[in-house]
PDB file of N, CA and C in Angstrom:
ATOM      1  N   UNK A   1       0.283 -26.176  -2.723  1.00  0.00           N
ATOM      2  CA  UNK A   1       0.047 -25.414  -3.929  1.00  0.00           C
ATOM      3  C   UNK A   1       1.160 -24.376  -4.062  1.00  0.00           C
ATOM      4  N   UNK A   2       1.494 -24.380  -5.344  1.00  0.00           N
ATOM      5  CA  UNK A   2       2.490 -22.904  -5.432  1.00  0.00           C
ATOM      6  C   UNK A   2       2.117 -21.875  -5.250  1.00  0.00           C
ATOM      7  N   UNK A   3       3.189 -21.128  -5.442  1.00  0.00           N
ATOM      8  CA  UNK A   3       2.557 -19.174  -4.346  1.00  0.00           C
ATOM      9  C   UNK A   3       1.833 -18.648  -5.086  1.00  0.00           C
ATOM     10  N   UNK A   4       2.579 -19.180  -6.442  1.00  0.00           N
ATOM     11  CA  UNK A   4       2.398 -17.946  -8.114  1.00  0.00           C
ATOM     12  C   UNK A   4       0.703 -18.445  -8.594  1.00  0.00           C
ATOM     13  N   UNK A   5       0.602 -19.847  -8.536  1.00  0.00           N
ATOM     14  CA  UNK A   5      -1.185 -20.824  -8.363  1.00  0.00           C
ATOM     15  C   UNK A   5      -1.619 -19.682  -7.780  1.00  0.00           C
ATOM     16  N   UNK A   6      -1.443 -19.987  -6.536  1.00  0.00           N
ATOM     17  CA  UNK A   6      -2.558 -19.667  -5.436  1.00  0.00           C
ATOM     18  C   UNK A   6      -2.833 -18.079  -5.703  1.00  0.00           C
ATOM     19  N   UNK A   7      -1.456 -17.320  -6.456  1.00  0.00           N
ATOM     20  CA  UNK A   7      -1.674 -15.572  -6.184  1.00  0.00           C
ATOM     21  C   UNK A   7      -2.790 -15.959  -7.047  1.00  0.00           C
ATOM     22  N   UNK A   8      -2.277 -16.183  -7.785  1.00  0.00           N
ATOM     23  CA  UNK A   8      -3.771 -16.503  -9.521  1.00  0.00           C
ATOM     24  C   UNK A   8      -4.788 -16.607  -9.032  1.00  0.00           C
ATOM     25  N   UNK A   9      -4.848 -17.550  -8.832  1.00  0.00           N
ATOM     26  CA  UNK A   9      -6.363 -18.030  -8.356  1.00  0.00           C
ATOM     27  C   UNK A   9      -6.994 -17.331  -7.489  1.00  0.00           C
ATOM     28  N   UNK A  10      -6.411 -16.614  -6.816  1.00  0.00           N
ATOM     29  CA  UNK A  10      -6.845 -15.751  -5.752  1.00  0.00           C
ATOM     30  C   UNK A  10      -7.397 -14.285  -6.892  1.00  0.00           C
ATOM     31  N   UNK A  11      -6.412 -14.291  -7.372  1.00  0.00           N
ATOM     32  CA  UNK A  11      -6.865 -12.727  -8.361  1.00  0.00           C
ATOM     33  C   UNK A  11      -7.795 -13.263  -9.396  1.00  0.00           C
ATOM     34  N   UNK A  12      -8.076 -14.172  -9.756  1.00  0.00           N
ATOM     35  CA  UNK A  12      -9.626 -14.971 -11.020  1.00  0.00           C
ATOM     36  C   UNK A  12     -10.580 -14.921 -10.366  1.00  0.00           C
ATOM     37  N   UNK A  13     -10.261 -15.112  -8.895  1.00  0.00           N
ATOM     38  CA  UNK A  13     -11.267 -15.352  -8.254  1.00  0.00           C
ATOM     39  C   UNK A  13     -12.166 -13.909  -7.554  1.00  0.00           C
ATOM     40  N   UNK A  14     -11.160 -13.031  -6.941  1.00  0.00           N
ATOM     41  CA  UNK A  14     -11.597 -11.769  -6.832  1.00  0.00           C
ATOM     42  C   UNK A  14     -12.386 -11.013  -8.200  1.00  0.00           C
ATOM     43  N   UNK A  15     -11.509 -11.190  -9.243  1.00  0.00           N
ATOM     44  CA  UNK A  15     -12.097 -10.261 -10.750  1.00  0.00           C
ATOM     45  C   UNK A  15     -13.539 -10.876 -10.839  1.00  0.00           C
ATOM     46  N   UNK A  16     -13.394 -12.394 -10.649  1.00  0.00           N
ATOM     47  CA  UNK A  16     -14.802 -12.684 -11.206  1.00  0.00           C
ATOM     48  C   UNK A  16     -16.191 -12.799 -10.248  1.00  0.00           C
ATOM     49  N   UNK A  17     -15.775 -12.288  -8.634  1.00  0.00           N
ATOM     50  CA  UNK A  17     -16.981 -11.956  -8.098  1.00  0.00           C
ATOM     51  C   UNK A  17     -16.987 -10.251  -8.248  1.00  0.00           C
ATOM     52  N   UNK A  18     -16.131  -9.043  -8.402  1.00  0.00           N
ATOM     53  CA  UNK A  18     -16.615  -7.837  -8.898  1.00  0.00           C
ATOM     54  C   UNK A  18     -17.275  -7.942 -10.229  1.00  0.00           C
ATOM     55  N   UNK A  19     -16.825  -8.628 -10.675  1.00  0.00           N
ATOM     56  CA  UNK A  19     -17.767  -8.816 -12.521  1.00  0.00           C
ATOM     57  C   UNK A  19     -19.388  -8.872 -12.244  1.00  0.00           C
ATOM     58  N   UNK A  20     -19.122 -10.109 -11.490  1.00  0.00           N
ATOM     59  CA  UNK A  20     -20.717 -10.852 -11.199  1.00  0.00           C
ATOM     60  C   UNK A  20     -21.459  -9.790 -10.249  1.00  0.00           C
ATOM     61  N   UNK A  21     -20.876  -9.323  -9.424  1.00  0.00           N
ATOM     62  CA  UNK A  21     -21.983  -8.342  -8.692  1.00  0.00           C
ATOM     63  C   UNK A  21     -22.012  -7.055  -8.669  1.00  0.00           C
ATOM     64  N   UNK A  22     -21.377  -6.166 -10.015  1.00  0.00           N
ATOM     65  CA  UNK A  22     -20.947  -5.445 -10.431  1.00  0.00           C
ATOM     66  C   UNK A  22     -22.795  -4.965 -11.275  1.00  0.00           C
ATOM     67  N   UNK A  23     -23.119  -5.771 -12.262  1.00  0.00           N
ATOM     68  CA  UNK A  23     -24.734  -5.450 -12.660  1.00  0.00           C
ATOM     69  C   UNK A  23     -25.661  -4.977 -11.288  1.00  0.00           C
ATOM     70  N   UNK A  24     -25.959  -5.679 -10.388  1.00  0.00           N
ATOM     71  CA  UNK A  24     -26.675  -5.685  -9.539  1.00  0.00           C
ATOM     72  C   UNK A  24     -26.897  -4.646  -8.909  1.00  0.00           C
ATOM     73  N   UNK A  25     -25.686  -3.922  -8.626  1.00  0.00           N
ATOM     74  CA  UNK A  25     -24.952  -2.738  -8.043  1.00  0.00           C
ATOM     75  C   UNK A  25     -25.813  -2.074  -8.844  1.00  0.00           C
ATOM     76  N   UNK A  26     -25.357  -1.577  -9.816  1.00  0.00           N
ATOM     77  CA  UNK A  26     -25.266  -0.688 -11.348  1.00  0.00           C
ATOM     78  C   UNK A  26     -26.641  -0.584 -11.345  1.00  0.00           C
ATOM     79  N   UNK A  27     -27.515  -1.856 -11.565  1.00  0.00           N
ATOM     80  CA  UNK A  27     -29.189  -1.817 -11.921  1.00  0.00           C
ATOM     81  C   UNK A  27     -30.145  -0.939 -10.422  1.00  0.00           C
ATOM     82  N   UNK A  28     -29.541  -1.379  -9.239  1.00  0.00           N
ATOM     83  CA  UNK A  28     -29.736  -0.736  -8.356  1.00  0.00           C
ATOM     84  C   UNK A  28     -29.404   1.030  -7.492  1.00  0.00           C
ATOM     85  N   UNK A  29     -28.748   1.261  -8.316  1.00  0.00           N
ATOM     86  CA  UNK A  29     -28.269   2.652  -8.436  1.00  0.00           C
ATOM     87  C   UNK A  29     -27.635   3.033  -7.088  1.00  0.00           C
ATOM     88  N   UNK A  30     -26.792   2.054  -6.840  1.00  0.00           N
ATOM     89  CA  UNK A  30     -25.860   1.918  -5.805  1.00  0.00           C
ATOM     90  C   UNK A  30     -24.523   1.922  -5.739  1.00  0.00           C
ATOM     91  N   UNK A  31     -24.343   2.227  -6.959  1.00  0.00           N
ATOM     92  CA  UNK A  31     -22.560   2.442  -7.623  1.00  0.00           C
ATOM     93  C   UNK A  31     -21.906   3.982  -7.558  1.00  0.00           C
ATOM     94  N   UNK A  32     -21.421   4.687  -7.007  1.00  0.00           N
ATOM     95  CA  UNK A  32     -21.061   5.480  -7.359  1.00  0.00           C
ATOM     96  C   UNK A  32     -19.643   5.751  -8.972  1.00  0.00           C
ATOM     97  N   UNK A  33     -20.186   6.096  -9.912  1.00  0.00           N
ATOM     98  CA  UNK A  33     -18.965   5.865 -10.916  1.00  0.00           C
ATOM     99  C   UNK A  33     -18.064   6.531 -10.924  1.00  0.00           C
ATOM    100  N   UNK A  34     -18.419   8.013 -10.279  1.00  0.00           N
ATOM    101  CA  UNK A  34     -16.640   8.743 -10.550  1.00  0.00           C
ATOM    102  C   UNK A  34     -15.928   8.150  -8.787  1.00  0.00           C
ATOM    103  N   UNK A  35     -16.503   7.435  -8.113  1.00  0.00           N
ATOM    104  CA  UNK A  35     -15.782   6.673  -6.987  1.00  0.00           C
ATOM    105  C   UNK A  35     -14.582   5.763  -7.979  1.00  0.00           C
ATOM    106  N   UNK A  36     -15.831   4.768  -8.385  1.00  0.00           N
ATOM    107  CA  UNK A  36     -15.106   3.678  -9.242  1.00  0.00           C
ATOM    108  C   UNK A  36     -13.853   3.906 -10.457  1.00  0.00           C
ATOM    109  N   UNK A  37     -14.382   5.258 -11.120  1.00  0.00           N
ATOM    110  CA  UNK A  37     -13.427   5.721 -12.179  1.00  0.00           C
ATOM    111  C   UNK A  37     -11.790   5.878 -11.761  1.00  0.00           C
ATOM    112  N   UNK A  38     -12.089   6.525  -9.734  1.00  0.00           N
ATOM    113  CA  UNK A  38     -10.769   6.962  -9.226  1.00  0.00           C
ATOM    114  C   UNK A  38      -9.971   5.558  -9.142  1.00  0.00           C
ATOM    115  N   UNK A  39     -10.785   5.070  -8.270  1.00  0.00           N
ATOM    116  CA  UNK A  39     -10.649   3.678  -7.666  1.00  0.00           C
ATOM    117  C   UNK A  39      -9.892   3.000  -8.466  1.00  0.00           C
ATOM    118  N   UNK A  40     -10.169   2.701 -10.170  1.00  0.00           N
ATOM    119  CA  UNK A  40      -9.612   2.169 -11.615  1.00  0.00           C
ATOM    120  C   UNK A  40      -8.531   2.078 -11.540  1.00  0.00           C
ATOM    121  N   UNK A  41      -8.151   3.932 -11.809  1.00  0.00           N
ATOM    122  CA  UNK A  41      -7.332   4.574 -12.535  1.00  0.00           C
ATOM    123  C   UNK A  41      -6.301   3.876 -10.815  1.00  0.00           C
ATOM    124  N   UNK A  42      -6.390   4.387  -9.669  1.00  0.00           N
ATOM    125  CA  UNK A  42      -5.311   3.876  -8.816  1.00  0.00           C
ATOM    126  C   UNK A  42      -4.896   2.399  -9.125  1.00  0.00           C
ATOM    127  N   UNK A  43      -5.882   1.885  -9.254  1.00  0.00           N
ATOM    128  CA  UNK A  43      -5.280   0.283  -8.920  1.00  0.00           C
ATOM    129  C   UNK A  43      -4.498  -0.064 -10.236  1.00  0.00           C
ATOM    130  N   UNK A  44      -4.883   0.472 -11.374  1.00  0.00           N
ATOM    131  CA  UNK A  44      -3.988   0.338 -12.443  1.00  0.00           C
ATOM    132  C   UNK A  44      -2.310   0.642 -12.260  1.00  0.00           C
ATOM    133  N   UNK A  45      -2.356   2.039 -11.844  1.00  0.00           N
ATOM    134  CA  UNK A  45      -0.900   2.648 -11.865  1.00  0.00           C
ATOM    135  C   UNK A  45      -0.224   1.745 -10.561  1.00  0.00           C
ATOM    136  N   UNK A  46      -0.976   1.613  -9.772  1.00  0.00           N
ATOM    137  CA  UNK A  46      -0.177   0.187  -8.670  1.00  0.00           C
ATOM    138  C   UNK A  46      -0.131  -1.006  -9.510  1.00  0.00           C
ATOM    139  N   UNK A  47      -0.987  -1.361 -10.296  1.00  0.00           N
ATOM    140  CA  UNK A  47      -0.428  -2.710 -10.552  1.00  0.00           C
ATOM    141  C   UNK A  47       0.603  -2.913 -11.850  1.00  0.00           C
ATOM    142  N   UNK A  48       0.590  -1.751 -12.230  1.00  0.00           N
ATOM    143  CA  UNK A  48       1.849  -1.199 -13.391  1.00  0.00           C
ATOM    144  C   UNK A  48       2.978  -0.660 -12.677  1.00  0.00           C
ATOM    145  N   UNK A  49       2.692  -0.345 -11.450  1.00  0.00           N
ATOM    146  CA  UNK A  49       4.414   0.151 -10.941  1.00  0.00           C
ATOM    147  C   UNK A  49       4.620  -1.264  -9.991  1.00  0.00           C
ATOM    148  N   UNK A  50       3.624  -2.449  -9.481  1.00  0.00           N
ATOM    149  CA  UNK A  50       4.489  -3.526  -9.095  1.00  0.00           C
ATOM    150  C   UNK A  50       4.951  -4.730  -9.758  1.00  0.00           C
ATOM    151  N   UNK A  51       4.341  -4.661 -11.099  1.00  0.00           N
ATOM    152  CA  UNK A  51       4.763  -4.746 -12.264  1.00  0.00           C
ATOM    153  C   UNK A  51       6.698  -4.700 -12.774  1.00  0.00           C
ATOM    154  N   UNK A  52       6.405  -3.184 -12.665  1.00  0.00           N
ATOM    155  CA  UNK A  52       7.897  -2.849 -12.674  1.00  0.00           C
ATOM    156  C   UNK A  52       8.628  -3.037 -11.365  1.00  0.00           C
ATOM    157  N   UNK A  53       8.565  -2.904 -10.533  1.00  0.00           N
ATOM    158  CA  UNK A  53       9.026  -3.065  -9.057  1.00  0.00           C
ATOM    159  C   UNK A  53       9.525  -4.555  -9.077  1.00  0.00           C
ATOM    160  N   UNK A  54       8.689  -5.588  -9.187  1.00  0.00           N
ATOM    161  CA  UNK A  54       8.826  -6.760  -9.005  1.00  0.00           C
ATOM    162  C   UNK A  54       9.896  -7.270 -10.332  1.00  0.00           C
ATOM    163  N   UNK A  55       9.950  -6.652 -11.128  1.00  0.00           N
ATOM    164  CA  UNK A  55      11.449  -7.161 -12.400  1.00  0.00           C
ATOM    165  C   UNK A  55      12.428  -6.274 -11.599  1.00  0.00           C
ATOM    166  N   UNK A  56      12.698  -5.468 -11.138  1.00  0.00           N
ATOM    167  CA  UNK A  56      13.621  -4.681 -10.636  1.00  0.00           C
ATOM    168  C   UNK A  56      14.458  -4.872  -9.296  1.00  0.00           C
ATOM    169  N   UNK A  57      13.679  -5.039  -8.273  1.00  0.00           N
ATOM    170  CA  UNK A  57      13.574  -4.930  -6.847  1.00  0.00           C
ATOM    171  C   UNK A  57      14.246  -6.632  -6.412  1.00  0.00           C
ATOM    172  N   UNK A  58      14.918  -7.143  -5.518  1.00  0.00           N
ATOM    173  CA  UNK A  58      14.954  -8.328  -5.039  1.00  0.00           C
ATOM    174  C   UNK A  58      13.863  -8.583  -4.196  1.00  0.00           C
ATOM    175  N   UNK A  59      13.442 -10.011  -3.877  1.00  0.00           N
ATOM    176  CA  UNK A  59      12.448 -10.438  -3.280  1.00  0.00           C
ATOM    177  C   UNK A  59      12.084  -9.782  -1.728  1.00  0.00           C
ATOM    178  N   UNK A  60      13.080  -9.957  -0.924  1.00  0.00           N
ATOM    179  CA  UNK A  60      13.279  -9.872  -0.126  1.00  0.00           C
ATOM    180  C   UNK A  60      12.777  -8.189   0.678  1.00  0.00           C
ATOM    181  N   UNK A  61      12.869  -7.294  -0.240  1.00  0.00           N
ATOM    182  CA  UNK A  61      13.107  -6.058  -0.480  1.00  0.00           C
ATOM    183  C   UNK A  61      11.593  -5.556  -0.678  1.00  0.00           C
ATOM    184  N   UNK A  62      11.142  -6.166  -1.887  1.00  0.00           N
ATOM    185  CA  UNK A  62       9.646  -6.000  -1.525  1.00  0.00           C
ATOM    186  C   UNK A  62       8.631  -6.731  -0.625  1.00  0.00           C
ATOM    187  N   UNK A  63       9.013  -7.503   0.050  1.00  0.00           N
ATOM    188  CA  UNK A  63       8.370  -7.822   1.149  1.00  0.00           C
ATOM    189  C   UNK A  63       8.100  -6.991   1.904  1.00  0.00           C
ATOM    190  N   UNK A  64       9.805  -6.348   2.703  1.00  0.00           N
ATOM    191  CA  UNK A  64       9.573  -5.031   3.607  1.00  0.00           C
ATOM    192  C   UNK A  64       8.562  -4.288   2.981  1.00  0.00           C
ATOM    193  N   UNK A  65       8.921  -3.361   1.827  1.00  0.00           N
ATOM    194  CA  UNK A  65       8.303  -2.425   1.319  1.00  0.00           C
ATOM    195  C   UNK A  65       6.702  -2.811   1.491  1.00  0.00           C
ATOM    196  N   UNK A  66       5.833  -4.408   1.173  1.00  0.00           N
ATOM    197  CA  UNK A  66       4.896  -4.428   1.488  1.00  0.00           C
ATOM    198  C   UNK A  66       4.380  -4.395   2.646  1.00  0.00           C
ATOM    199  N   UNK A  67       5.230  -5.131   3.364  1.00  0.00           N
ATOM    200  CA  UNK A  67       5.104  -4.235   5.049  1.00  0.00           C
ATOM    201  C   UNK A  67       4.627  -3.344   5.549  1.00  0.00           C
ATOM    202  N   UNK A  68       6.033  -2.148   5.011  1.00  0.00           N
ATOM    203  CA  UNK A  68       6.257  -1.355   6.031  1.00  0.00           C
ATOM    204  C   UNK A  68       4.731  -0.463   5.239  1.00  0.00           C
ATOM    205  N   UNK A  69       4.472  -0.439   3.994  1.00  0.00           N
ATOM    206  CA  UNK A  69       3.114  -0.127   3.617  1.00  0.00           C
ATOM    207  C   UNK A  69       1.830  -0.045   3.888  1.00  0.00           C
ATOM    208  N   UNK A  70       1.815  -1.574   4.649  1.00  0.00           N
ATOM    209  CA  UNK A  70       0.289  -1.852   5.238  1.00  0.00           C
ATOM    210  C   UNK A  70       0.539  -1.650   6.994  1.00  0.00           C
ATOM    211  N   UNK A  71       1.889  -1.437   7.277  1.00  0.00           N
ATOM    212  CA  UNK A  71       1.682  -0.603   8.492  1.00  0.00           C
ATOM    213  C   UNK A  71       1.288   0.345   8.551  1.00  0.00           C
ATOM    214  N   UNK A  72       2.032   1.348   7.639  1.00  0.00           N
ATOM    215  CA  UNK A  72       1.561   2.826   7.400  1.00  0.00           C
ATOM    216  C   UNK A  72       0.193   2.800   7.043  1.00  0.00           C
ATOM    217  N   UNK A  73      -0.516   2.202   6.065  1.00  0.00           N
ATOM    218  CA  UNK A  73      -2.357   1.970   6.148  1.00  0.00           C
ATOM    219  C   UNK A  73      -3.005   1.674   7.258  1.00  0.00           C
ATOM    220  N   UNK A  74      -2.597   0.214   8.600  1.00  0.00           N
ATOM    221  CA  UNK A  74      -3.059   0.661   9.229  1.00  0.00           C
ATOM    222  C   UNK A  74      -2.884   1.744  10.441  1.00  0.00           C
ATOM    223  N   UNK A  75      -1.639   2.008  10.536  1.00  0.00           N
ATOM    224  CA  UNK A  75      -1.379   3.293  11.340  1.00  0.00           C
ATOM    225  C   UNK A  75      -2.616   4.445  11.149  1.00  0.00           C
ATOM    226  N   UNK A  76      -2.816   5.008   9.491  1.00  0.00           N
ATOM    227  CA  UNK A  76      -3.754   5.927   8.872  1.00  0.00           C
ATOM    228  C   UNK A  76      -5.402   5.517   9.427  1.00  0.00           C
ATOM    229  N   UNK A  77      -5.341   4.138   9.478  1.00  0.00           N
ATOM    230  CA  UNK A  77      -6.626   3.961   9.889  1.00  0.00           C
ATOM    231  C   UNK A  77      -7.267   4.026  11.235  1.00  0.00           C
ATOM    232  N   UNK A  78      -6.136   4.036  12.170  1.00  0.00           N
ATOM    233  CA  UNK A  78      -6.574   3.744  13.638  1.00  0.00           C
ATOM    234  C   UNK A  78      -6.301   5.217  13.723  1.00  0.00           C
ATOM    235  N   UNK A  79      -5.341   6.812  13.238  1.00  0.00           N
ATOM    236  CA  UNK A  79      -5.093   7.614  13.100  1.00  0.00           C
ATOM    237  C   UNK A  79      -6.745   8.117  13.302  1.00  0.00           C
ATOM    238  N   UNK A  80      -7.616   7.800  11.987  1.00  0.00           N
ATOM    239  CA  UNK A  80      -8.832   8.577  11.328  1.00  0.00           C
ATOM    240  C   UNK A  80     -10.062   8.171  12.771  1.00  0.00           C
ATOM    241  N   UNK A  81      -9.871   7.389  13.353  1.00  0.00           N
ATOM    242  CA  UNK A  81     -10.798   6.767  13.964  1.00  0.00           C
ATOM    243  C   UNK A  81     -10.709   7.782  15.360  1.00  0.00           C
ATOM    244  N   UNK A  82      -9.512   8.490  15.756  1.00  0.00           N
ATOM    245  CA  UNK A  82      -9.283   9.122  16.802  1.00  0.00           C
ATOM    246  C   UNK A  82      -9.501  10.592  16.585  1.00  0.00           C
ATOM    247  N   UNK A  83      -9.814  10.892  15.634  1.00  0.00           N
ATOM    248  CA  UNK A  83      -9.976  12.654  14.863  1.00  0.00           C
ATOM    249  C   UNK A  83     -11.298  12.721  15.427  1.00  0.00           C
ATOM    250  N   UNK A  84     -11.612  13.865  15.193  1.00  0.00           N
ATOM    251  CA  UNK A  84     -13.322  14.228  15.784  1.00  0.00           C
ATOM    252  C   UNK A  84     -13.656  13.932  14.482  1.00  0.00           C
ATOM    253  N   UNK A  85     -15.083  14.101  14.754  1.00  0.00           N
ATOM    254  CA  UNK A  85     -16.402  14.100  13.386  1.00  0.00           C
ATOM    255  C   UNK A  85     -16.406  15.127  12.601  1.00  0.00           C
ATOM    256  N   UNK A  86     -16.708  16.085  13.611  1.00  0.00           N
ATOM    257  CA  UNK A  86     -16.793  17.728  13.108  1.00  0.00           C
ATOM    258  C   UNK A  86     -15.562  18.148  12.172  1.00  0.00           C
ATOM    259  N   UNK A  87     -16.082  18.388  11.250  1.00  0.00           N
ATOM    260  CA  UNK A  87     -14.893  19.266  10.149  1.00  0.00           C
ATOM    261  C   UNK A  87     -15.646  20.616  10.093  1.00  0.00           C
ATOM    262  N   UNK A  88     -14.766  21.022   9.768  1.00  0.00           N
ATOM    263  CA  UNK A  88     -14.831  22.608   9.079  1.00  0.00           C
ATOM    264  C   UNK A  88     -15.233  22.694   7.853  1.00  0.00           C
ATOM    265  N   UNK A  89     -15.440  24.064   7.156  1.00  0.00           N
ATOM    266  CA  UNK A  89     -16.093  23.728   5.754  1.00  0.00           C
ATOM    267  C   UNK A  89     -14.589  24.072   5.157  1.00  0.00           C
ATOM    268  N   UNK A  90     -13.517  24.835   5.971  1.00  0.00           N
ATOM    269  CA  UNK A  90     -12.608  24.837   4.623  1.00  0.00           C
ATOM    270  C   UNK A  90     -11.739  23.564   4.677  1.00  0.00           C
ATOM    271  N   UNK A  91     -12.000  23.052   5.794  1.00  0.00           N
ATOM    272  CA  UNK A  91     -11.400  21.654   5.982  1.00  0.00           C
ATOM    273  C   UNK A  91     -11.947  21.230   4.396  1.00  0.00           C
ATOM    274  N   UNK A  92     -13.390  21.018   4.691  1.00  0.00           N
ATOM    275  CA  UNK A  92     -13.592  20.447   2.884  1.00  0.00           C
ATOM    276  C   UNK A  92     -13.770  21.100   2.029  1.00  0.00           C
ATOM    277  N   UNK A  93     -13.116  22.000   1.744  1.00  0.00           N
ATOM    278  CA  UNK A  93     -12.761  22.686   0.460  1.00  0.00           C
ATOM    279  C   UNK A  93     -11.760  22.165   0.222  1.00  0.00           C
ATOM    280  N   UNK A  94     -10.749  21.584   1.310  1.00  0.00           N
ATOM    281  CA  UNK A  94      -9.343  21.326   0.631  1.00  0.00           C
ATOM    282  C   UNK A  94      -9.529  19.724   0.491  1.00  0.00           C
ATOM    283  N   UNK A  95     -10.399  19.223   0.810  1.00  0.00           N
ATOM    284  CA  UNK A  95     -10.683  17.720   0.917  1.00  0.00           C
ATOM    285  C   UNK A  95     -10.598  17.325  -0.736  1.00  0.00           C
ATOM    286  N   UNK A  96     -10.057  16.396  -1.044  1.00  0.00           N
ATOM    287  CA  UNK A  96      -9.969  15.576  -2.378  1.00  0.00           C
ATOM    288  C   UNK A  96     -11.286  15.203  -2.707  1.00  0.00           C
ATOM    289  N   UNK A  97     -11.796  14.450  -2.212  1.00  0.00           N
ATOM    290  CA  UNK A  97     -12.843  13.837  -2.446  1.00  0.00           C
ATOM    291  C   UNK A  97     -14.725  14.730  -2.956  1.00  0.00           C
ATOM    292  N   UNK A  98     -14.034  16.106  -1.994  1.00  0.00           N
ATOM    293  CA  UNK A  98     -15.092  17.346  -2.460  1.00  0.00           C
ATOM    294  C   UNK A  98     -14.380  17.599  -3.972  1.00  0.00           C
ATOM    295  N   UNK A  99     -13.560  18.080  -4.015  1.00  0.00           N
ATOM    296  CA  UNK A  99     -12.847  18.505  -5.680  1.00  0.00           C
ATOM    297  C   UNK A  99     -12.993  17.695  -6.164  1.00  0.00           C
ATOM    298  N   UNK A 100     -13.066  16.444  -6.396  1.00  0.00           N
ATOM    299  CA  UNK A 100     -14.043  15.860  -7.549  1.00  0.00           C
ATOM    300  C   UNK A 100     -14.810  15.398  -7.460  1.00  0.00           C
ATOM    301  N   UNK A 101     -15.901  15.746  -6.293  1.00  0.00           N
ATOM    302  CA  UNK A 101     -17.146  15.697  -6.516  1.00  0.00           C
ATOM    303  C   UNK A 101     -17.958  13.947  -5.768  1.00  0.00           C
ATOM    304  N   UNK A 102     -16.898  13.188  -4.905  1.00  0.00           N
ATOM    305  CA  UNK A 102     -17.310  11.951  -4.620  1.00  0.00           C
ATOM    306  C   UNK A 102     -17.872  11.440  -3.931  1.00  0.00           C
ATOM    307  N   UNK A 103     -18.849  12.938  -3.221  1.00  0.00           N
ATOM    308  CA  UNK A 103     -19.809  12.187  -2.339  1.00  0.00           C
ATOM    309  C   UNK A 103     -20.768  11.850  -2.699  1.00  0.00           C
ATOM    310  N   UNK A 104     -21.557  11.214  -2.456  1.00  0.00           N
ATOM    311  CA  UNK A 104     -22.625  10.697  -3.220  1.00  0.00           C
ATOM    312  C   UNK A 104     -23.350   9.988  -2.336  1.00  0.00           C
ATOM    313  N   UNK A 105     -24.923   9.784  -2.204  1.00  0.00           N
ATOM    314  CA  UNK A 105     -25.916   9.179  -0.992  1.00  0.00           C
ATOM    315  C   UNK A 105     -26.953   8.306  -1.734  1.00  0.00           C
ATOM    316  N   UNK A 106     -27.913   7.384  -1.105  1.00  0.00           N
ATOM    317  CA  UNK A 106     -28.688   6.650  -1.724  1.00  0.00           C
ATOM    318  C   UNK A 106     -29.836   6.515  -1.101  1.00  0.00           C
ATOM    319  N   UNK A 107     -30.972   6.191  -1.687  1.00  0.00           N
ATOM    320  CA  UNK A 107     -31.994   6.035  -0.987  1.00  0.00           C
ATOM    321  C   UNK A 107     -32.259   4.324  -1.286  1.00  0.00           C
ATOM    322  N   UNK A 108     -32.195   3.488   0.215  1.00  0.00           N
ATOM    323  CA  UNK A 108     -32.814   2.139  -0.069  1.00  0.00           C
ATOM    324  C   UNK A 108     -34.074   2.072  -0.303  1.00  0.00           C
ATOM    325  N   UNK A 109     -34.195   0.969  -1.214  1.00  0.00           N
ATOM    326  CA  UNK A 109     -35.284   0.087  -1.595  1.00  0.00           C
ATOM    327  C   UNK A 109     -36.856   0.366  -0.973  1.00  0.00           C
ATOM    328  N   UNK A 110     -36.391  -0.559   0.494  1.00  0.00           N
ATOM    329  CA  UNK A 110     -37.259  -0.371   1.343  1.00  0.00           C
ATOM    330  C   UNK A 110     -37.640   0.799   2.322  1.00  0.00           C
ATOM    331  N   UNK A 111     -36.700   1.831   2.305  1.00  0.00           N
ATOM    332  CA  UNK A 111     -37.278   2.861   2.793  1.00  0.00           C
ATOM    333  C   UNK A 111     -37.535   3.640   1.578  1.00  0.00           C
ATOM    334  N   UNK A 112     -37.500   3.452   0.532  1.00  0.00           N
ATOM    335  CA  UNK A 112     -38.040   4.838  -0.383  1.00  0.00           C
ATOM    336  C   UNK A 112     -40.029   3.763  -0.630  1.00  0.00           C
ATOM    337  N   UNK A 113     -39.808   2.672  -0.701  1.00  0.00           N
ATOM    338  CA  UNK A 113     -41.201   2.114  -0.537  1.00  0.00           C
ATOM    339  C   UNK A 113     -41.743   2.440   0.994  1.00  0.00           C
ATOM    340  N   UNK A 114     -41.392   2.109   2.171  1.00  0.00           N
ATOM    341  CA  UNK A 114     -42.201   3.239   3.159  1.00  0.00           C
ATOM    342  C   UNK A 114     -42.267   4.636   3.053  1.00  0.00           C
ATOM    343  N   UNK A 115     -41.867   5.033   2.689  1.00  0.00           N
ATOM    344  CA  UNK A 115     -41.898   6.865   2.244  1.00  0.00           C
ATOM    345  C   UNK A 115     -43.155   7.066   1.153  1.00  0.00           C
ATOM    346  N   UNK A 116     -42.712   6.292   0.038  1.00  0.00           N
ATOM    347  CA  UNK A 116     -44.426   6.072  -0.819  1.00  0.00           C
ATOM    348  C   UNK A 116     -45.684   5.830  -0.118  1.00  0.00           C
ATOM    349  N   UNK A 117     -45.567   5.235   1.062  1.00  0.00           N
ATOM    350  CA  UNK A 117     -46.830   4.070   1.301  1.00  0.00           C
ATOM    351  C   UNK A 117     -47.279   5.400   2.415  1.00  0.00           C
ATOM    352  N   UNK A 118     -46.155   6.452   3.066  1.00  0.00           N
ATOM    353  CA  UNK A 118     -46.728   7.042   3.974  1.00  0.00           C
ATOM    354  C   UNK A 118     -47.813   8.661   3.558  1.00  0.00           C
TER     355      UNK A 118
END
């Protein structure tokens, strides 16, 4: 199969299982939306600057760059895993995710029905 097929099909195929289980979420009050709103707005401006990147850039060139990228992600991730738990509170004052507000918690199904029944 070709690369350019397979990227496709790979991206029809991703869009159309967030579509499909996207209600379910939503009806269940398990979505956070200003998560999702951020979430949007990033993946847009990435897929508009590789967009431009990819008319610009030689092949070869963005490969590295995708690379050396998802090294640096997982570097960040094995990074977060070695930090303590404990934060500070001005730690989250300066935290992103407090300034706009993206924490957000849920109560399941089945434990908010044992909580009724008790």
């Amino acid at each position: 199969m070709n690369l350019h097929a397979a990227v496709a099909a790979s991206l029809v195929s991703v869009i159309a299982c967030s579509c499909g289980s996207a209600a379910p979420f939503l009806e269940g009050n398990l979505t956070n939306i200003r998560v999702a709103i951020v979430l949007e707005t990033a993946t847009t401006l990435g897929a508009l600057t590789g967009v431009l990147l990819a008319g610009v850039l030689a092949v070869p060139f963005l490969l590295f760059l995708f690379a050396a990228i998802l090294l640096v992600s997982a570097w960040q991730m094995m990074a977060r895993r070695r930090e303590s738990v404990a934060a500070t509170e001005d730690a989250n004052l300066r935290d992103w995710a407090t300034a706009l507000r993206l924490h957000s918690s849920y109560l399941d199904q089945l434990l908010r029905l044992i909580m009724c029944n008790q």
